[in-house]
PDB file of N, CA and C in Angstrom:
ATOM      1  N   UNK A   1     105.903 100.850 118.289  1.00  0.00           N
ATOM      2  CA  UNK A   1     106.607 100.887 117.014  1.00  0.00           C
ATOM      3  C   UNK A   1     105.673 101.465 115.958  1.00  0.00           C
ATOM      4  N   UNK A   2     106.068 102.735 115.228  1.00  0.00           N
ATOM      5  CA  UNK A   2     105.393 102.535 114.163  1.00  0.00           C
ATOM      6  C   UNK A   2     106.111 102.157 112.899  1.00  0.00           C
ATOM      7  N   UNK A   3     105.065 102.011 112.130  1.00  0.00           N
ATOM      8  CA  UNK A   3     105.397 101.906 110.904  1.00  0.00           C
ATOM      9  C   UNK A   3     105.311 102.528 109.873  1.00  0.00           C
ATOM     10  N   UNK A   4     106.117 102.567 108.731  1.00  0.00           N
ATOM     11  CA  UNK A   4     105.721 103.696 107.833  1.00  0.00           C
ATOM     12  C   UNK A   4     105.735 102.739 106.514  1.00  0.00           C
ATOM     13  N   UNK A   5     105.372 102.938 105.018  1.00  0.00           N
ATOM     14  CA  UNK A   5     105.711 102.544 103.813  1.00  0.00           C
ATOM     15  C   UNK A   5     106.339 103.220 103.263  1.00  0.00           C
ATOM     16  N   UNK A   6     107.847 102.897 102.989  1.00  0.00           N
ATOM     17  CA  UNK A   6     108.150 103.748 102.313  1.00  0.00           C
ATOM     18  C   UNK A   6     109.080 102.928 101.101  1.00  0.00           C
ATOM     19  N   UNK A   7     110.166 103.854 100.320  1.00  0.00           N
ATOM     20  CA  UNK A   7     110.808 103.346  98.967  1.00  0.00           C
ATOM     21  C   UNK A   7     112.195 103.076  99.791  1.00  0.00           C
ATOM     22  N   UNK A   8     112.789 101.982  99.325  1.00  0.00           N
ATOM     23  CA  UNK A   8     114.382 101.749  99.520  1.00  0.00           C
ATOM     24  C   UNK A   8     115.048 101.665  98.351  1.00  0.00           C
ATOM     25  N   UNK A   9     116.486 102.754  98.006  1.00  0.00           N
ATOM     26  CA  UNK A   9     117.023 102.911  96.558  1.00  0.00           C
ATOM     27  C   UNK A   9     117.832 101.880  96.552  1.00  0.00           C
ATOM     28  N   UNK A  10     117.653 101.006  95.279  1.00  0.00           N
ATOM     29  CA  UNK A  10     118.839 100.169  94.699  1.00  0.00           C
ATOM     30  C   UNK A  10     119.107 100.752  93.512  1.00  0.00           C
ATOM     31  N   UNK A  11     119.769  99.846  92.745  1.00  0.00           N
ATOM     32  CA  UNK A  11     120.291  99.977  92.127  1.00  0.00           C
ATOM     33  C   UNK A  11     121.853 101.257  91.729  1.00  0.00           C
ATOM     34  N   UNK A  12     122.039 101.195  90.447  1.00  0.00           N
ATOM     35  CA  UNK A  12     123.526 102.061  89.767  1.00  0.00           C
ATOM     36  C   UNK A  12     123.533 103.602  90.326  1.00  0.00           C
ATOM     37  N   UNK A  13     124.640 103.993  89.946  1.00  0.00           N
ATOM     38  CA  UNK A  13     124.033 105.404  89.582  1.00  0.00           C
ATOM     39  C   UNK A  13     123.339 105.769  88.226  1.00  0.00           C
ATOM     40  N   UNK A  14     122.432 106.732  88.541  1.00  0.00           N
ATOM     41  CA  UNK A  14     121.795 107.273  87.125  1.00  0.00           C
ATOM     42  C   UNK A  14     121.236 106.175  86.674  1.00  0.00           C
ATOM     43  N   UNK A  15     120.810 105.228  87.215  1.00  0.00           N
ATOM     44  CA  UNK A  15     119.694 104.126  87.052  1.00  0.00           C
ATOM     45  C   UNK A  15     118.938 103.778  88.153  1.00  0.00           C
ATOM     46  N   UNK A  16     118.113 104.331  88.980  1.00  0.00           N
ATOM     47  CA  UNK A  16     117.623 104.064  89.886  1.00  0.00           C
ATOM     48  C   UNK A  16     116.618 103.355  90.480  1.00  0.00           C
ATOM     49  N   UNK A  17     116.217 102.032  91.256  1.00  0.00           N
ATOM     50  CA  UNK A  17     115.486 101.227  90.896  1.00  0.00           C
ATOM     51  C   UNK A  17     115.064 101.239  92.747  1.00  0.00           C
ATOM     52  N   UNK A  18     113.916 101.040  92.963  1.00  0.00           N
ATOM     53  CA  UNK A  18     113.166 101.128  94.366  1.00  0.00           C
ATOM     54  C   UNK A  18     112.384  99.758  94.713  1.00  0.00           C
ATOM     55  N   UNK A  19     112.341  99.620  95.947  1.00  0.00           N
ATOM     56  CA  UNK A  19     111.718  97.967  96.391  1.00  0.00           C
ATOM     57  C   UNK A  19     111.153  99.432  97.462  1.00  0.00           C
ATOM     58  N   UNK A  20     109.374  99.120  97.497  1.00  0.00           N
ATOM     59  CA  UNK A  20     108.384  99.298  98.420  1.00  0.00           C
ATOM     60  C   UNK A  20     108.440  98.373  99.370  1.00  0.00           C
ATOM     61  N   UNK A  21     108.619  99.051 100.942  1.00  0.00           N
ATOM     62  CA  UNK A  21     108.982  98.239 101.871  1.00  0.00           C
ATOM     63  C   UNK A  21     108.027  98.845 103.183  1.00  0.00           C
ATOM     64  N   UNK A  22     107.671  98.239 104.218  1.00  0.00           N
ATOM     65  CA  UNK A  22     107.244  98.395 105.660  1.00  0.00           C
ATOM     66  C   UNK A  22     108.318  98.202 106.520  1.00  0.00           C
ATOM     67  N   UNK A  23     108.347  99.520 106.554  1.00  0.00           N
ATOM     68  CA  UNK A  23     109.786  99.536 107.845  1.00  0.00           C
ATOM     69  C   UNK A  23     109.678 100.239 109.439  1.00  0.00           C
ATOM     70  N   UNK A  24     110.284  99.824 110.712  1.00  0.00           N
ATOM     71  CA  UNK A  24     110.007 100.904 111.832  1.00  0.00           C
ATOM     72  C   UNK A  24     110.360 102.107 110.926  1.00  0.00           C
ATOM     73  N   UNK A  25     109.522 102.656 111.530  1.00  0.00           N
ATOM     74  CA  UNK A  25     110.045 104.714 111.132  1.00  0.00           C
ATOM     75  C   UNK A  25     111.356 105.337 111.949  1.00  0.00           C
ATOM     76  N   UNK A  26     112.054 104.408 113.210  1.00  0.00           N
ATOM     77  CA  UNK A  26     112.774 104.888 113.349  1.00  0.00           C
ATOM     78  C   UNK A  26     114.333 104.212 112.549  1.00  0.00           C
ATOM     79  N   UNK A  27     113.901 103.350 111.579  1.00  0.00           N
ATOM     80  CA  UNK A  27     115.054 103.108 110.226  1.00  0.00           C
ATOM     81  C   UNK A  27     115.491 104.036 109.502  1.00  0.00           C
ATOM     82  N   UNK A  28     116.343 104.127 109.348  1.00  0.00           N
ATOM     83  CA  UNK A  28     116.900 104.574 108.152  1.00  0.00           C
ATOM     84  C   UNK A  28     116.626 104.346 106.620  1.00  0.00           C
ATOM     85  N   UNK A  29     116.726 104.998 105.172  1.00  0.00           N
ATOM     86  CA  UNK A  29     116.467 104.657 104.445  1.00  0.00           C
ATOM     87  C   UNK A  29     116.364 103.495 104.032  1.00  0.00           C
ATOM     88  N   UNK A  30     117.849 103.156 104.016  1.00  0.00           N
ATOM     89  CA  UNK A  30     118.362 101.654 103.354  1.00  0.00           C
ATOM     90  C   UNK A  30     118.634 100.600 104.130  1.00  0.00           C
ATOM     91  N   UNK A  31     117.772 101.084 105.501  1.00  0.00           N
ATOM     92  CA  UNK A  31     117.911  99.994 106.287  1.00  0.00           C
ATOM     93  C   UNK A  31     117.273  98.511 106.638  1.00  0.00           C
ATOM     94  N   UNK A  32     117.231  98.268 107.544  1.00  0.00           N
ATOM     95  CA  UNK A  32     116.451  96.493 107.748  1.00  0.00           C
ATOM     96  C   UNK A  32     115.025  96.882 107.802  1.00  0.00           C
ATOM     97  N   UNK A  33     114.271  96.004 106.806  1.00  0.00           N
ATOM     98  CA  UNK A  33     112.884  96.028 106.638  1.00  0.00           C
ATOM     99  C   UNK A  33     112.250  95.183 107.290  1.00  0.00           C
ATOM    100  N   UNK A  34     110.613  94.985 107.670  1.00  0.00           N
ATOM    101  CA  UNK A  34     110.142  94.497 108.316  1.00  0.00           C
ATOM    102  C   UNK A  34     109.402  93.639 106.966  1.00  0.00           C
ATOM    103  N   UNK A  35     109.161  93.860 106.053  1.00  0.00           N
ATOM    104  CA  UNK A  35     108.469  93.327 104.671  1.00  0.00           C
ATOM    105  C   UNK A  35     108.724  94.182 103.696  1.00  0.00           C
ATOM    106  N   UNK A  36     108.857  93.027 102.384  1.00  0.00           N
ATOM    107  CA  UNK A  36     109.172  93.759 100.867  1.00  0.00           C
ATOM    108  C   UNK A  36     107.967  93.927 100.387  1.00  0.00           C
ATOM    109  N   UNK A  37     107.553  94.579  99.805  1.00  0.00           N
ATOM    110  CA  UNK A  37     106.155  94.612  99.242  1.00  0.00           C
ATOM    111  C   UNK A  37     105.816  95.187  98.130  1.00  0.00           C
ATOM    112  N   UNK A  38     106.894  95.200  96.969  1.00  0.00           N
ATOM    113  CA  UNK A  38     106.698  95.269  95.907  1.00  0.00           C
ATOM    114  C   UNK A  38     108.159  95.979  95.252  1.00  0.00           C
ATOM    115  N   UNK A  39     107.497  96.932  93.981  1.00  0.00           N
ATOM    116  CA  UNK A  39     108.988  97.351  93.155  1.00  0.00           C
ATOM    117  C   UNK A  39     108.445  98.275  92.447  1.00  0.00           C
ATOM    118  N   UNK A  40     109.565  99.569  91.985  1.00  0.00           N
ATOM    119  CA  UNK A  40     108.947 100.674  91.452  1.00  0.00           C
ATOM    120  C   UNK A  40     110.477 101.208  90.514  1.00  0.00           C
ATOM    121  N   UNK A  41     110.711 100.946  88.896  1.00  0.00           N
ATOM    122  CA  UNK A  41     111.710 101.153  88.414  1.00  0.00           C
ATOM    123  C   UNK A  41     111.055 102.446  87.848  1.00  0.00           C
ATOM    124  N   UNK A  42     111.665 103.592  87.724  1.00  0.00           N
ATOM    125  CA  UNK A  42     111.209 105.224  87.131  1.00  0.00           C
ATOM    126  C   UNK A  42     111.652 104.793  85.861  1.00  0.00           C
ATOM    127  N   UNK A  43     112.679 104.009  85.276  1.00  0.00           N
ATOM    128  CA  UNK A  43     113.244 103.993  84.239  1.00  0.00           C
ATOM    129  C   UNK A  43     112.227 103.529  82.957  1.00  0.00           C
ATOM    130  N   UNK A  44     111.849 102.473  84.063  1.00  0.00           N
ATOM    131  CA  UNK A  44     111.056 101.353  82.867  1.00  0.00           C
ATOM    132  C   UNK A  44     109.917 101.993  82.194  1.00  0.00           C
ATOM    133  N   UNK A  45     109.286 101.799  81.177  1.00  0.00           N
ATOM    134  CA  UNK A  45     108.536 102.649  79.798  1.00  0.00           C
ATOM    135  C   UNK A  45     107.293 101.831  80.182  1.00  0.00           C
ATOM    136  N   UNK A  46     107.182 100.576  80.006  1.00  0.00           N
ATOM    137  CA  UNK A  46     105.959  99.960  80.120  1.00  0.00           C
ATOM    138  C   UNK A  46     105.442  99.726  81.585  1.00  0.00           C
ATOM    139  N   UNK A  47     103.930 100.214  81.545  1.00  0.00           N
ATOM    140  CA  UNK A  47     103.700 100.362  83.058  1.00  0.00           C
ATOM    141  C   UNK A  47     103.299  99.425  83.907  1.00  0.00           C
ATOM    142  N   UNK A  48     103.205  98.064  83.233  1.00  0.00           N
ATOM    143  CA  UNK A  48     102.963  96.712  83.673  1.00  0.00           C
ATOM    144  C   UNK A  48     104.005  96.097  84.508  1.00  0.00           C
ATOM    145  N   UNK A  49     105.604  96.891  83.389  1.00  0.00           N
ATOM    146  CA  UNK A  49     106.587  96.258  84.597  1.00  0.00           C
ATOM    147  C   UNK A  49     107.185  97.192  85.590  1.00  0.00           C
ATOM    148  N   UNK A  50     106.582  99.038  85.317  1.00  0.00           N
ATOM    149  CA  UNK A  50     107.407  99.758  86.024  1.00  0.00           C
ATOM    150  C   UNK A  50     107.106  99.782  88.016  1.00  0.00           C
ATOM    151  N   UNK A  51     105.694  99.174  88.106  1.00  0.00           N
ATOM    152  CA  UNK A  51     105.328  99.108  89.078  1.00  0.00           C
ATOM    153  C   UNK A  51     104.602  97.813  89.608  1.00  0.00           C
ATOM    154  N   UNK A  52     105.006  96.828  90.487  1.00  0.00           N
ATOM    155  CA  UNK A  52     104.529  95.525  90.284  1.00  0.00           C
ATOM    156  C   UNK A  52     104.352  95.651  92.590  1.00  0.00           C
ATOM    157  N   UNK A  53     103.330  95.974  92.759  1.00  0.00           N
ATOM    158  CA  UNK A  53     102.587  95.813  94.271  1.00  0.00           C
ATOM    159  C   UNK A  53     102.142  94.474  94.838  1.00  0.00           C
ATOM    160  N   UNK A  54     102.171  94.263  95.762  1.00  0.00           N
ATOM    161  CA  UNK A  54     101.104  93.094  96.245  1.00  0.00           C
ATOM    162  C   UNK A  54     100.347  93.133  97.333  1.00  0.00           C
ATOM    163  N   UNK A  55      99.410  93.686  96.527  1.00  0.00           N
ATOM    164  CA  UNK A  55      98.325  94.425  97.224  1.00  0.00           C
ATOM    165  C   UNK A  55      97.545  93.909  98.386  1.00  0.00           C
ATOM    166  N   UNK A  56      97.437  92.581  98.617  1.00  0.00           N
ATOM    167  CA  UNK A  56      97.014  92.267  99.858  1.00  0.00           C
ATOM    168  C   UNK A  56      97.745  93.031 101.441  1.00  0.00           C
ATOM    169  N   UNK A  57      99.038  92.384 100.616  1.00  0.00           N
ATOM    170  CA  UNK A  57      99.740  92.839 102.060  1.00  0.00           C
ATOM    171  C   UNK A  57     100.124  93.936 102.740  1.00  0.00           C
ATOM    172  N   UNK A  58      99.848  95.247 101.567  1.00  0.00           N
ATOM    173  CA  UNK A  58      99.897  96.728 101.469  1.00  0.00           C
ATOM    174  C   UNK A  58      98.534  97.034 102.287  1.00  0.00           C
ATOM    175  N   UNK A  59      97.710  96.687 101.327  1.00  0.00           N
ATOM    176  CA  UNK A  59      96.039  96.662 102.342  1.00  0.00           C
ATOM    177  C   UNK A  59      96.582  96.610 103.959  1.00  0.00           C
ATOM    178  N   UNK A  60      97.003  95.687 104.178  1.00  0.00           N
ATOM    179  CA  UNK A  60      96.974  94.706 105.614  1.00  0.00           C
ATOM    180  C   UNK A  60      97.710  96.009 106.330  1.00  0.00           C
ATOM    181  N   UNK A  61      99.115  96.059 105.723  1.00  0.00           N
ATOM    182  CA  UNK A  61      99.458  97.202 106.764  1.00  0.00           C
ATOM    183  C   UNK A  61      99.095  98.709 106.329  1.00  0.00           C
ATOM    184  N   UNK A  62      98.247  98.920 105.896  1.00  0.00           N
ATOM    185  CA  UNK A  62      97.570 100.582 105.847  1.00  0.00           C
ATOM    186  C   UNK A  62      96.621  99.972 106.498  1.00  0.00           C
ATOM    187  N   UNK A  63      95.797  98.919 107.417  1.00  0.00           N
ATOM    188  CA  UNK A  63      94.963  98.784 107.832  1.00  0.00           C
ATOM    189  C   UNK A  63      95.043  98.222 109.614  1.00  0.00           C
ATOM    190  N   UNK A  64      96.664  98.114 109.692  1.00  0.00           N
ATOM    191  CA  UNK A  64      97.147  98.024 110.584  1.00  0.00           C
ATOM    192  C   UNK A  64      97.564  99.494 111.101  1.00  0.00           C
ATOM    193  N   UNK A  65      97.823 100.439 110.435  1.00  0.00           N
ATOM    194  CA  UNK A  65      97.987 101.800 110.665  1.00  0.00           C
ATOM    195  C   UNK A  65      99.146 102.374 110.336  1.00  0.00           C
ATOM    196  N   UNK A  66      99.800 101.528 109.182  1.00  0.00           N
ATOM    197  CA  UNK A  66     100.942 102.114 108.392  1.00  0.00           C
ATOM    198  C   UNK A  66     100.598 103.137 107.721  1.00  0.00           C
ATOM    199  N   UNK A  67     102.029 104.452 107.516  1.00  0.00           N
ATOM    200  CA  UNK A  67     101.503 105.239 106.960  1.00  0.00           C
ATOM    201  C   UNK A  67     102.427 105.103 105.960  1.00  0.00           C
ATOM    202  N   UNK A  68     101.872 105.376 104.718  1.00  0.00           N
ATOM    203  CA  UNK A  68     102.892 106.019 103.558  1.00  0.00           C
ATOM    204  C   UNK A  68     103.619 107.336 103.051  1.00  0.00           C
ATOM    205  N   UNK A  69     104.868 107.324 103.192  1.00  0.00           N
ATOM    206  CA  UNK A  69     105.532 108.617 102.477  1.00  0.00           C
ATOM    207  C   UNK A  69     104.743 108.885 101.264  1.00  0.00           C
ATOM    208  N   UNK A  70     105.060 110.441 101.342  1.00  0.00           N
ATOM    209  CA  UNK A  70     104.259 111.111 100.307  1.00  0.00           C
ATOM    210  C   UNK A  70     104.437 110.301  98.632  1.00  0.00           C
ATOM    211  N   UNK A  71     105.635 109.637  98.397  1.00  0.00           N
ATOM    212  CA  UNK A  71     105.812 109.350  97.251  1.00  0.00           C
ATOM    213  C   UNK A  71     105.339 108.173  96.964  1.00  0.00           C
ATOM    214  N   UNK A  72     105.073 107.280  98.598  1.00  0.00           N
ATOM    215  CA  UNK A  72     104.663 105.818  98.185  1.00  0.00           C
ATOM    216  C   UNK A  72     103.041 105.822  98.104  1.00  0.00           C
ATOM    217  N   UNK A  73     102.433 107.082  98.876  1.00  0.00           N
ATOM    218  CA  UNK A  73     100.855 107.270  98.663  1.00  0.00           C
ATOM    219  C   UNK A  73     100.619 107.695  97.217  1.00  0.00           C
ATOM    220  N   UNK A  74     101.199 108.660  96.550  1.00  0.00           N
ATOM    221  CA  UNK A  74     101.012 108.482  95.136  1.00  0.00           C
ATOM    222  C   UNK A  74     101.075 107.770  94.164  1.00  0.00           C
ATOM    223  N   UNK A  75     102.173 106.336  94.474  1.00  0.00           N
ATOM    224  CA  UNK A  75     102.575 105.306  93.094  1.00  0.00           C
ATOM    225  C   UNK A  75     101.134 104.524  93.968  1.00  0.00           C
ATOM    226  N   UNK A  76     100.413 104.408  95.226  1.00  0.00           N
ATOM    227  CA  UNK A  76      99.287 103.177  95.431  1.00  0.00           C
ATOM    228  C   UNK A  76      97.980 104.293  94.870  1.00  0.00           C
ATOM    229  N   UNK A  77      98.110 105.457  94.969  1.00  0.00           N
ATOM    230  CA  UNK A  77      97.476 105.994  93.874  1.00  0.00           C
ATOM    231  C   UNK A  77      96.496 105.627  92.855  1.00  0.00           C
ATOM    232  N   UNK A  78      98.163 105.812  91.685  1.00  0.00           N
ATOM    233  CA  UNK A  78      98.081 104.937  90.634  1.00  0.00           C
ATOM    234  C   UNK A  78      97.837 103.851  90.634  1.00  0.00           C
ATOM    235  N   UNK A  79      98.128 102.822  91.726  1.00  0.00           N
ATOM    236  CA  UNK A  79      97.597 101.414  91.374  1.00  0.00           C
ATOM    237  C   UNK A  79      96.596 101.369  91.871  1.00  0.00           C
ATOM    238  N   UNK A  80      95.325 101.928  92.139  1.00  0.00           N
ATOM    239  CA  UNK A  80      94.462 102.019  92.944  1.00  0.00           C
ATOM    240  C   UNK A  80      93.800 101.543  94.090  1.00  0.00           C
ATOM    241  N   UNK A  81      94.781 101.700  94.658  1.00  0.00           N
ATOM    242  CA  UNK A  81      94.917 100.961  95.969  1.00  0.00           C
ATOM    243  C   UNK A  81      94.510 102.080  97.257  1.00  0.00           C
ATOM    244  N   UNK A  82      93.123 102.493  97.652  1.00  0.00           N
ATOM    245  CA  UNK A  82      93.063 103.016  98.373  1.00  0.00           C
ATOM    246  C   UNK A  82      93.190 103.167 100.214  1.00  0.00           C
ATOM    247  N   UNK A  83      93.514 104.336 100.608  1.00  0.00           N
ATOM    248  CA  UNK A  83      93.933 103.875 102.148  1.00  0.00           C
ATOM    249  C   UNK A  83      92.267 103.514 102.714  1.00  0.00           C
ATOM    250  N   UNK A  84      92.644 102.915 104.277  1.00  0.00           N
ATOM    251  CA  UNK A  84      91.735 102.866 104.562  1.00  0.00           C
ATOM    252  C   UNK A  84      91.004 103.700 105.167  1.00  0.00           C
ATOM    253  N   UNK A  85      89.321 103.470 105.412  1.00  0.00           N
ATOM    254  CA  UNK A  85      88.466 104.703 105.732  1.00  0.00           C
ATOM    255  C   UNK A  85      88.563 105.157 107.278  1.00  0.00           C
ATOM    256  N   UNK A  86      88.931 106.228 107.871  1.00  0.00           N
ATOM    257  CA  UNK A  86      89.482 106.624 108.652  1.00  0.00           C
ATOM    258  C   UNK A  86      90.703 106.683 109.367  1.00  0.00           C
ATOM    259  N   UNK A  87      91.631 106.253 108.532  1.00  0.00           N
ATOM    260  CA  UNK A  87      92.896 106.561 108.577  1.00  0.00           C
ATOM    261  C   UNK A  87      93.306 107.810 108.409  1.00  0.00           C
ATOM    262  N   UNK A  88      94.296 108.428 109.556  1.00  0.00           N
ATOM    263  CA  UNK A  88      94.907 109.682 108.932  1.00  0.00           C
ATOM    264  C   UNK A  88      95.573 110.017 107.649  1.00  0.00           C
ATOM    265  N   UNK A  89      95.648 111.232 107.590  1.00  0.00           N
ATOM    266  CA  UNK A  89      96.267 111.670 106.149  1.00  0.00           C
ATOM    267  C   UNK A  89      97.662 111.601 106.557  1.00  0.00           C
ATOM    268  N   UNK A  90      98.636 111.691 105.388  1.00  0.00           N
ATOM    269  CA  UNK A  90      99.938 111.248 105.743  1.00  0.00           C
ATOM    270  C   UNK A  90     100.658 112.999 105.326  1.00  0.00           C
ATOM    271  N   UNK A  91     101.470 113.345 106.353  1.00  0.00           N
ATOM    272  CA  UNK A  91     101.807 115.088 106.775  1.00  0.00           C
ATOM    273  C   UNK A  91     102.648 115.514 105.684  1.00  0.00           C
TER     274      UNK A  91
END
């Protein structure tokens, strides 16, 4: 099984709101997750609440050999949450 990190869309239309999740890679977007692991609203202005991680458990699986979609390696980025050292790059 692998695993990947990636974003699952909730919310409206034209309000779009994301839960960071560890899912098999052979899921579907919006499908059954294996762990929630945080939240990422584009909408929200203040950056305290637009992105809220929990970083242990993100660690744990990039260290288990999860990989992140291109969009979820950029918001751990920003939270500076780096992958681990010798882990592949994500394609």
């Amino acid at each position: 099984m692998s695993v990947k990190l990636r974003l699952k869309r909730l919310g409206r239309k034209n309000r779009a709101f994301f839960r960071l999740s560890a899912v098999d890679s052979r899921v579907k977007r919006d499908g059954r997750v294996i762990e929630e692991l945080g939240y990422y609203d584009p909408v929200e202005r203040a950056n305290d609440k637009a992105l809220k991680l929990e970083r242990d458990r993100i660690e744990y699986w990039l260290s288990q050999g999860a990989q992140p979609s291109p969009t979820v390696a950029s918001l751990l980025r920003k939270a500076g949450i780096a992958r681990p050292t010798g882990a592949p790059a994500a394609k």
